[in-house]
C-alpha atoms as a PDB file:
ATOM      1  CA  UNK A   1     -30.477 -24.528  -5.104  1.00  0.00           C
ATOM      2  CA  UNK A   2     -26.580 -24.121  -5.886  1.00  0.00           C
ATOM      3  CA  UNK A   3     -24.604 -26.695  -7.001  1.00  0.00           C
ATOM      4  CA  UNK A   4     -21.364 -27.416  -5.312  1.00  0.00           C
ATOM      5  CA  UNK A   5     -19.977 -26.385  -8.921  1.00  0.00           C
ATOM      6  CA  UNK A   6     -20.712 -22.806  -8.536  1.00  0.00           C
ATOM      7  CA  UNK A   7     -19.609 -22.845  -4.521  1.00  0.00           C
ATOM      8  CA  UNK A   8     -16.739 -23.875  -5.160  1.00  0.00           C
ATOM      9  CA  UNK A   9     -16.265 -21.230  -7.821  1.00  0.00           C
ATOM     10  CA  UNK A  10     -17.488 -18.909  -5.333  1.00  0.00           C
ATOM     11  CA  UNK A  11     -14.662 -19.542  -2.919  1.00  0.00           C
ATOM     12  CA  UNK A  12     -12.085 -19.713  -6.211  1.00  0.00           C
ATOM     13  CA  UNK A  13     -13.021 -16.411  -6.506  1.00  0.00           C
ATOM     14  CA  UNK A  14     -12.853 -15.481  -2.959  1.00  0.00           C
ATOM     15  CA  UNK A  15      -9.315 -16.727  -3.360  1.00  0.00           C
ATOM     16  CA  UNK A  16      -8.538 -14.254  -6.153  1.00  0.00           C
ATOM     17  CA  UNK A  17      -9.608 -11.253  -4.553  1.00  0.00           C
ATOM     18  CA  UNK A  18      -7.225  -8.383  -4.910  1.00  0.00           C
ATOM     19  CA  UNK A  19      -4.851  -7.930  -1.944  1.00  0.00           C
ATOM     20  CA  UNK A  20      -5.523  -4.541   0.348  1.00  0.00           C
ATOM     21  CA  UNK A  21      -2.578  -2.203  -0.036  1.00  0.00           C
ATOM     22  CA  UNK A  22      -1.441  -1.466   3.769  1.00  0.00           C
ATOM     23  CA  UNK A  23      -0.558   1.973   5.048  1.00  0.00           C
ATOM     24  CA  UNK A  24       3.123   3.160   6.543  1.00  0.00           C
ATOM     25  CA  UNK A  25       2.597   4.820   9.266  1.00  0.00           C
ATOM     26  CA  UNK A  26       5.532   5.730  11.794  1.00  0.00           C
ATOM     27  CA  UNK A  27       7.445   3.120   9.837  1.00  0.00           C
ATOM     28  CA  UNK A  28       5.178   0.393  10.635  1.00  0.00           C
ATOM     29  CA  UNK A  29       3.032  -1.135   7.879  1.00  0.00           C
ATOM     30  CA  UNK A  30      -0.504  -1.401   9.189  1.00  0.00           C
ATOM     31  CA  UNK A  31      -4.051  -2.222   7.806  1.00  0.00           C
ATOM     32  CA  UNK A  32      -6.633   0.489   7.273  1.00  0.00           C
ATOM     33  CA  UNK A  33      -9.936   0.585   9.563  1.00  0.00           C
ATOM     34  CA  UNK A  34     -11.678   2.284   6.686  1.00  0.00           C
ATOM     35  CA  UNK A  35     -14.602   0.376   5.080  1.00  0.00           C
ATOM     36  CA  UNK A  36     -13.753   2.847   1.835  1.00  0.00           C
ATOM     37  CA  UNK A  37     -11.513   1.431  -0.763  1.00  0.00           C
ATOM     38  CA  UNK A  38     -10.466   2.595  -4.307  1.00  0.00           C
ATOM     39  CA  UNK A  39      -9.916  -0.332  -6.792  1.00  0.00           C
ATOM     40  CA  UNK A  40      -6.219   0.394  -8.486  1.00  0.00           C
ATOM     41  CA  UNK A  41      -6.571  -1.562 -12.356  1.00  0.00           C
ATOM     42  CA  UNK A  42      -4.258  -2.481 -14.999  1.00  0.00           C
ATOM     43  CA  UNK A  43      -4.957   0.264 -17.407  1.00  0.00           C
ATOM     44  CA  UNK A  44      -4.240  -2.609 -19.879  1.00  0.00           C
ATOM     45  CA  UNK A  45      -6.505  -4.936 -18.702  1.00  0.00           C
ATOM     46  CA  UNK A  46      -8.675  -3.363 -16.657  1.00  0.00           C
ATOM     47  CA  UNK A  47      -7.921  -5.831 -13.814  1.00  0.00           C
ATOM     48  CA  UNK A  48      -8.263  -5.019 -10.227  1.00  0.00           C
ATOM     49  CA  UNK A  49      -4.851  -5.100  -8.755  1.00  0.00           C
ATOM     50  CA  UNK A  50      -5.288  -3.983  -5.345  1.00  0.00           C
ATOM     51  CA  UNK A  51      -7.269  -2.154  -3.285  1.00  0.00           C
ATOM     52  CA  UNK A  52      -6.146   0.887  -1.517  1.00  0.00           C
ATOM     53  CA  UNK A  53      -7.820   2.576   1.441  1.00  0.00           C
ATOM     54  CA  UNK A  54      -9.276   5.904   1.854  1.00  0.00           C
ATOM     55  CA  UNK A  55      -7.519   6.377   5.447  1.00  0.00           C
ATOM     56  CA  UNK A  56      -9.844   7.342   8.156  1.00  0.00           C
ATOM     57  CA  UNK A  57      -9.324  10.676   9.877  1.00  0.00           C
ATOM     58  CA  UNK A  58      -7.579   8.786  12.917  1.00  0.00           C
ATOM     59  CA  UNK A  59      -5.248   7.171  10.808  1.00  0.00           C
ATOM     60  CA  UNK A  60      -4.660  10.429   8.874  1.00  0.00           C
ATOM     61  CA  UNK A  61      -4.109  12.235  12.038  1.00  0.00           C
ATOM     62  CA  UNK A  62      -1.260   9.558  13.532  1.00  0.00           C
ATOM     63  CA  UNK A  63       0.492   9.833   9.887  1.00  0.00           C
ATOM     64  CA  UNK A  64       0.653  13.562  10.487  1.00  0.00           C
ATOM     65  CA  UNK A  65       2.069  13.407  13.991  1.00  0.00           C
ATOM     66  CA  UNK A  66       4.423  10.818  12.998  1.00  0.00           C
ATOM     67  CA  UNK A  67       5.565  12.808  10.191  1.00  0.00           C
ATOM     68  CA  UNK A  68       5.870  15.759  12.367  1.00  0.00           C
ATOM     69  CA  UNK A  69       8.204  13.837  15.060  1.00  0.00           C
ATOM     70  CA  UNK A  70      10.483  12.469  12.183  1.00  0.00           C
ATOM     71  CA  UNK A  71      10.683  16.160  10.253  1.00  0.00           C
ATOM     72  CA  UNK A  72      12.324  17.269  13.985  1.00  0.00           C
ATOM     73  CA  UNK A  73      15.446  15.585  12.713  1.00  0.00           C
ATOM     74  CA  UNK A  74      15.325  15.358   9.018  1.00  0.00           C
ATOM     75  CA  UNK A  75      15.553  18.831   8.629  1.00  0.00           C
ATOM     76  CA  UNK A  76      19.012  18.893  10.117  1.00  0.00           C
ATOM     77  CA  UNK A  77      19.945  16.154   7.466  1.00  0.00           C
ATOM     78  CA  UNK A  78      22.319  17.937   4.881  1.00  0.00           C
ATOM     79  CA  UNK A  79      20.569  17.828   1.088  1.00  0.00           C
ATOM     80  CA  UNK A  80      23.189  15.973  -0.023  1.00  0.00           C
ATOM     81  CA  UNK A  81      22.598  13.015   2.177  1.00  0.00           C
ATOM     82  CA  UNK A  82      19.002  13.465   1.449  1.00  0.00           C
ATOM     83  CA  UNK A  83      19.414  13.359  -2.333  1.00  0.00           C
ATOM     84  CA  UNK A  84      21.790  10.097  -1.837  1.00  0.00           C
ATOM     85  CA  UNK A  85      19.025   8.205  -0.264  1.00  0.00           C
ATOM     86  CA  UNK A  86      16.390   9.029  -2.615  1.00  0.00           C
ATOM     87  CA  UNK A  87      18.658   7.923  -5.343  1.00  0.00           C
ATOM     88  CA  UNK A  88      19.364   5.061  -3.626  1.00  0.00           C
ATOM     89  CA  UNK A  89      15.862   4.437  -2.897  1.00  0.00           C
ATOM     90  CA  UNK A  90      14.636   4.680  -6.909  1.00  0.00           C
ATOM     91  CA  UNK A  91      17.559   1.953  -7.600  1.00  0.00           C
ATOM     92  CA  UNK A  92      16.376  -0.400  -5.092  1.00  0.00           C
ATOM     93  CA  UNK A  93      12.726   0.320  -7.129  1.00  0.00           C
ATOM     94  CA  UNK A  94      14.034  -0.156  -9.839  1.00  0.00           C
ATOM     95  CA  UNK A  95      15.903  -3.251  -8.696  1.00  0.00           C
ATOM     96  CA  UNK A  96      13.045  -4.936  -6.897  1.00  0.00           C
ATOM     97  CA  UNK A  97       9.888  -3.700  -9.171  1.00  0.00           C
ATOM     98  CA  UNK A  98       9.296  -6.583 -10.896  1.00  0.00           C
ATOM     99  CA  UNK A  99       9.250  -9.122  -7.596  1.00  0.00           C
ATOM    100  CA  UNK A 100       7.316  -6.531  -5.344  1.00  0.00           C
ATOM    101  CA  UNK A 101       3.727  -7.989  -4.354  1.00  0.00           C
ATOM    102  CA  UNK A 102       1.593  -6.458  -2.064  1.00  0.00           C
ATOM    103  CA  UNK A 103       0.449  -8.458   0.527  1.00  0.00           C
END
């Protein structure tokens, strides 16, 4: 018989469970349908992070179309606009890495 020690250890632990890294697809953050995750650790610790899906071949499929649609007009962006946004994307990284959680 369990004590109501260890149950409520059990649901402390629950608690704790590292958060499932959500996909973005078609500029929409959405969770995976997979029941396949990889566990991401700190290589320090050996901690579990997160979790991050192996995307199922729906999901993968959708990502591709939706990468297709948005390449129609990205190619017509001139590099240098590209390369401003990329910079611009590694500064707000850089800016926000130590406050970023995944939900």
């Amino acid at each position: 018989m369990k004590s109501d020690s260890n149950a409520t250890k059990v649901t402390a632990d629950q608690s704790m469970a590292p958060p499932k890294v959500k996909m973005l697809i078609n500029g929409q953050f959405v969770d995976s349908r997979t029941s396949y995750w990889a566990e991401i650790p700190n290589p320090a610790t050996q901690e579990v992070l997160a979790k991050v899906p192996f995307s199922t071949s729906d999901e993968i499929e959708t990502a591709v179309a939706a990468a297709k649609e948005a390449f129609k007009t990205w190619k017509n962006t001139a590099i240098p606009t590209r390369a401003r946004l990329f910079f611009r994307f590694q500064d707000l990284i850089r800016q926000n890495i130590y406050s970023f959680q995944i939900n």
